[in-house]
N, C-alpha and C. Protein backbone atom coordinates (compact mmCIF):
# COMPACT_ATOMS: atom_id res chain seq x y z
N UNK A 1 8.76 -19.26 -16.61
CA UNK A 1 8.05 -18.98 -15.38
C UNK A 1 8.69 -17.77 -14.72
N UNK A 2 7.69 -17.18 -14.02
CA UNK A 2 8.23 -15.82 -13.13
C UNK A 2 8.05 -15.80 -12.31
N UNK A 3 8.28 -15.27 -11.58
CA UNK A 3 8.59 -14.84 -9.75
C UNK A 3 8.17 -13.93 -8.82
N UNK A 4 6.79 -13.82 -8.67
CA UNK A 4 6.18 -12.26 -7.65
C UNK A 4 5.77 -12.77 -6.48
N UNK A 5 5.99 -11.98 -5.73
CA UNK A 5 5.44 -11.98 -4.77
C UNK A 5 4.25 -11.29 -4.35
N UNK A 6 3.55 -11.80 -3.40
CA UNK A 6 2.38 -11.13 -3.07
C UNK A 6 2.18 -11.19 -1.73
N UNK A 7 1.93 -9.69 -0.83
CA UNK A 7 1.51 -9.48 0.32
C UNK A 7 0.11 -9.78 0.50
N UNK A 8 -0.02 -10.64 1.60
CA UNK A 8 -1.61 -10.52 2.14
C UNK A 8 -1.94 -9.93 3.53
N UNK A 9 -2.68 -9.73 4.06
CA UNK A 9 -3.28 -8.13 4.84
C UNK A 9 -3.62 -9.72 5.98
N UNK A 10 -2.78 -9.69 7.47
CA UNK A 10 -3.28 -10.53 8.43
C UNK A 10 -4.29 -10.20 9.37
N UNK A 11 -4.95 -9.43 9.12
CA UNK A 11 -5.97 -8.54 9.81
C UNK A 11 -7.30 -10.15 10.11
N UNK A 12 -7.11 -10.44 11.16
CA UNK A 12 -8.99 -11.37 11.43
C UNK A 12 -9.86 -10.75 12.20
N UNK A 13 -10.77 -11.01 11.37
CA UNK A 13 -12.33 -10.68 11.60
C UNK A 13 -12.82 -12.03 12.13
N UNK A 14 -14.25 -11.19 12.82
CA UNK A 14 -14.68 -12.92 13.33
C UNK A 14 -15.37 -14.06 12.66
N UNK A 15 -15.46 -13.43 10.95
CA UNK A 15 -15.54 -14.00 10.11
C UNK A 15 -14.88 -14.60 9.11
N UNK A 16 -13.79 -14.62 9.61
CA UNK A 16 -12.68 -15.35 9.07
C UNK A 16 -10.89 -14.10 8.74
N UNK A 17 -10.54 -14.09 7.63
CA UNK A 17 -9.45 -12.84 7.43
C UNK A 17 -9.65 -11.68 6.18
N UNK A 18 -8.95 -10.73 6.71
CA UNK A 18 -9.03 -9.65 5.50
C UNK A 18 -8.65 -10.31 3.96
N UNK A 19 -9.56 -9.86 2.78
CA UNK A 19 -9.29 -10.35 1.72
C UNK A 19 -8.56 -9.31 1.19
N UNK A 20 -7.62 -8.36 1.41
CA UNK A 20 -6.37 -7.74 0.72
C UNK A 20 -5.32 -8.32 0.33
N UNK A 21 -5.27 -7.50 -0.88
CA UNK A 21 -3.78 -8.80 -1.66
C UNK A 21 -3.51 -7.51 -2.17
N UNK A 22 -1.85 -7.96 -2.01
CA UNK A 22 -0.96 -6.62 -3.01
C UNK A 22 -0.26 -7.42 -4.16
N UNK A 23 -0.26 -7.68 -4.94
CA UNK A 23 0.42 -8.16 -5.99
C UNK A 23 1.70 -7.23 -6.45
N UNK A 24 2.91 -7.33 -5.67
CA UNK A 24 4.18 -6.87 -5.90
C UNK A 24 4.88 -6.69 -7.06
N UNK A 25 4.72 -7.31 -7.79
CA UNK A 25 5.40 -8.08 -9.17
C UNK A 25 7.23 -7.85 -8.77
N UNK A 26 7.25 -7.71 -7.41
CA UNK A 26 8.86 -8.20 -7.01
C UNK A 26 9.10 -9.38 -6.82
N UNK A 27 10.54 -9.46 -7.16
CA UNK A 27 11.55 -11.19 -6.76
C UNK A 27 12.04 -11.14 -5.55
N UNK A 28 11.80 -10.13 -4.61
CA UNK A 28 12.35 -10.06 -3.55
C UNK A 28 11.42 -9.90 -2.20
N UNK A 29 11.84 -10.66 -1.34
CA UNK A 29 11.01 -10.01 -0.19
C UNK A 29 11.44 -8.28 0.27
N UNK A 30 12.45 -8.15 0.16
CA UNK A 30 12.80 -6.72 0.50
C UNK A 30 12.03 -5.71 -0.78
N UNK A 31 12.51 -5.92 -1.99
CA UNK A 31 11.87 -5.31 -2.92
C UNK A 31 9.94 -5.33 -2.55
N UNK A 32 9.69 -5.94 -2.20
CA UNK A 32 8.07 -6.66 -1.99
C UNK A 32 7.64 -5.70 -1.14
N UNK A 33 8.52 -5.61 0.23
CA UNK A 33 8.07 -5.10 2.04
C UNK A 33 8.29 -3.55 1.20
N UNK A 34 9.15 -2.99 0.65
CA UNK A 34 9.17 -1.38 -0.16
C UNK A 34 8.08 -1.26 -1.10
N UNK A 35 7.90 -1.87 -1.84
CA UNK A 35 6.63 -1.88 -2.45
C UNK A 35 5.03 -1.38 -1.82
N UNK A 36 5.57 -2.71 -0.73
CA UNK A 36 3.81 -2.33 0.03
C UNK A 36 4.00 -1.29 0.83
N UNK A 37 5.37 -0.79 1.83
CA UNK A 37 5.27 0.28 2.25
C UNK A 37 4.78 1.56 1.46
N UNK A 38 5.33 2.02 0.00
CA UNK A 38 4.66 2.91 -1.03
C UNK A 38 3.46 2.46 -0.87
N UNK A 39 2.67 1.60 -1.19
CA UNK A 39 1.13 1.33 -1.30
C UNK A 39 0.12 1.95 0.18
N UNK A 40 1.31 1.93 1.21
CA UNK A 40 0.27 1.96 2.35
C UNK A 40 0.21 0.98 3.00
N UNK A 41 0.79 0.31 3.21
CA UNK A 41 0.83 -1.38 3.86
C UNK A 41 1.49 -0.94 5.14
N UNK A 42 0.80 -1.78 6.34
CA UNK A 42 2.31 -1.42 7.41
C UNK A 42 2.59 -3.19 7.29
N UNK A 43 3.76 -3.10 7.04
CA UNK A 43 4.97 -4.41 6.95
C UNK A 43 6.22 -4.55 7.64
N UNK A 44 6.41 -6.03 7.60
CA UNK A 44 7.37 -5.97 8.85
C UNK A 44 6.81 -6.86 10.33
N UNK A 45 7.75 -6.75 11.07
CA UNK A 45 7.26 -6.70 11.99
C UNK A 45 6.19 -7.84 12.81
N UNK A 46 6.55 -9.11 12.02
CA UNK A 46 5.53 -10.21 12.22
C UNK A 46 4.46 -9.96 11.76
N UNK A 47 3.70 -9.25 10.93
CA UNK A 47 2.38 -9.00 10.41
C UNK A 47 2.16 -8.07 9.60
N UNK A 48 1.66 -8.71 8.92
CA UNK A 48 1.56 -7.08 7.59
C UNK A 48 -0.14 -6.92 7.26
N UNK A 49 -0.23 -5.33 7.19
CA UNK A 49 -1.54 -5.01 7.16
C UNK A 49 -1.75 -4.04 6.01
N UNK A 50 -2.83 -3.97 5.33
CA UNK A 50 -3.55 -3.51 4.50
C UNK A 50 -3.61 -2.11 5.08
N UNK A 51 -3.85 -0.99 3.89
CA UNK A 51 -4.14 0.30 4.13
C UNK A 51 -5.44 0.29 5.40
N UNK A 52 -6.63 -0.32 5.33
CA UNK A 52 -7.86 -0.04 5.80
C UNK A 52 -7.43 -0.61 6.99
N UNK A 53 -6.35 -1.38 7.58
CA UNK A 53 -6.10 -2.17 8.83
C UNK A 53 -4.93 -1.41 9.53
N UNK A 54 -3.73 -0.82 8.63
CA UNK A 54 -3.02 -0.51 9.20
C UNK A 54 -2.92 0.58 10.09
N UNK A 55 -4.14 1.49 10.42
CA UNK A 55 -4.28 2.26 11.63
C UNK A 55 -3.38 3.49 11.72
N UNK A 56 -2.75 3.58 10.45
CA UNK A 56 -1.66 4.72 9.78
C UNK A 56 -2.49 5.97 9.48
N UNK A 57 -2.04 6.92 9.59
CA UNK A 57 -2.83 8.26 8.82
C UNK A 57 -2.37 7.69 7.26
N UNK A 58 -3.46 8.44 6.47
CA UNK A 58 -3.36 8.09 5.08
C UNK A 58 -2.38 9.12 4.37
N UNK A 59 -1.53 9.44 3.52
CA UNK A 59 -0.95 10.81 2.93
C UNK A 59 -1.34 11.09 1.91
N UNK A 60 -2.21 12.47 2.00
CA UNK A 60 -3.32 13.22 1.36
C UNK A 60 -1.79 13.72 -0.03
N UNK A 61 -1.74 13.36 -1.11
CA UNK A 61 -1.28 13.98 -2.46
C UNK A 61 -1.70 15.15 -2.57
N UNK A 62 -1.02 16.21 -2.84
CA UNK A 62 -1.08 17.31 -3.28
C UNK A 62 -2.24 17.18 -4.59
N UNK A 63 -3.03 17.96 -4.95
CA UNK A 63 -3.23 17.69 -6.42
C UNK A 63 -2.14 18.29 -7.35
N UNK A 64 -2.09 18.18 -8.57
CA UNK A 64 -0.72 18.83 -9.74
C UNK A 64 -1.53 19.21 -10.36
N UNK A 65 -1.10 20.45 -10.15
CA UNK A 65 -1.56 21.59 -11.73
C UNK A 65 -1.13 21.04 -13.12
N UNK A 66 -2.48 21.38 -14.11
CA UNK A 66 -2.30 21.10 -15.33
C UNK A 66 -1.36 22.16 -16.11
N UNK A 67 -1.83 23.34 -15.74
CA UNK A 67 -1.02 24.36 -16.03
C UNK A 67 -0.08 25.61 -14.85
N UNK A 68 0.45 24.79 -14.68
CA UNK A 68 1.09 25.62 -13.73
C UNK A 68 1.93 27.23 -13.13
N UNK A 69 1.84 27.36 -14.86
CA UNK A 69 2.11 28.61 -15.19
C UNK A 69 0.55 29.60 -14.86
N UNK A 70 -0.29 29.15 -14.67
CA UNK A 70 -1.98 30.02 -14.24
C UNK A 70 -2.27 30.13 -13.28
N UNK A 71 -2.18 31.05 -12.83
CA UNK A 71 -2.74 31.01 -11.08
C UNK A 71 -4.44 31.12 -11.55
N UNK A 72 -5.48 30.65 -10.54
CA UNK A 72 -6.75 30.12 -9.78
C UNK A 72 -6.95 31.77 -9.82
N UNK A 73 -8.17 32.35 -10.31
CA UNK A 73 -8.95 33.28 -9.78
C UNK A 73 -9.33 33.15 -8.73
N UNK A 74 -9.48 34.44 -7.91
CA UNK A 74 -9.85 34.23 -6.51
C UNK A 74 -10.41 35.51 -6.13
């Protein structure tokens, strides 16, 4: 048997609660709360929320060049 943890998103609606689940595959709650922070989670803090709840700006990724040695005509 193994050991993960999983964050769920406490966000209620007046239809009951957010169905977000993070499936951690950590043994730790600390390992778990770092996890979902990378994902976008705000955690912590008596309540943990899902990207779409947590009211965070999102962080836009650069895209990565395939070839980086080519500069883009312009």
């Amino acid at each position: 048997m193994s050991l993960s943890i999983v964050v769920n998103c406490d966000r209620s609606v007046p239809y009951g609660t957010c169905a977000a689940r993070l499936h951690t595959g950590a043994a730790t709650e600390a390992e778990a709360y770092e996890a979902a922070e990378r994902a976008g989670w705000d955690v912590g803090g008596g309540h943990d929320f899902c990207p779409a709840h947590s009211h965070r700006p999102t962080r836009l990724t650069p895209p990565t060049r395939l070839h980086p040695e080519e500069t883009p005509n312009r």
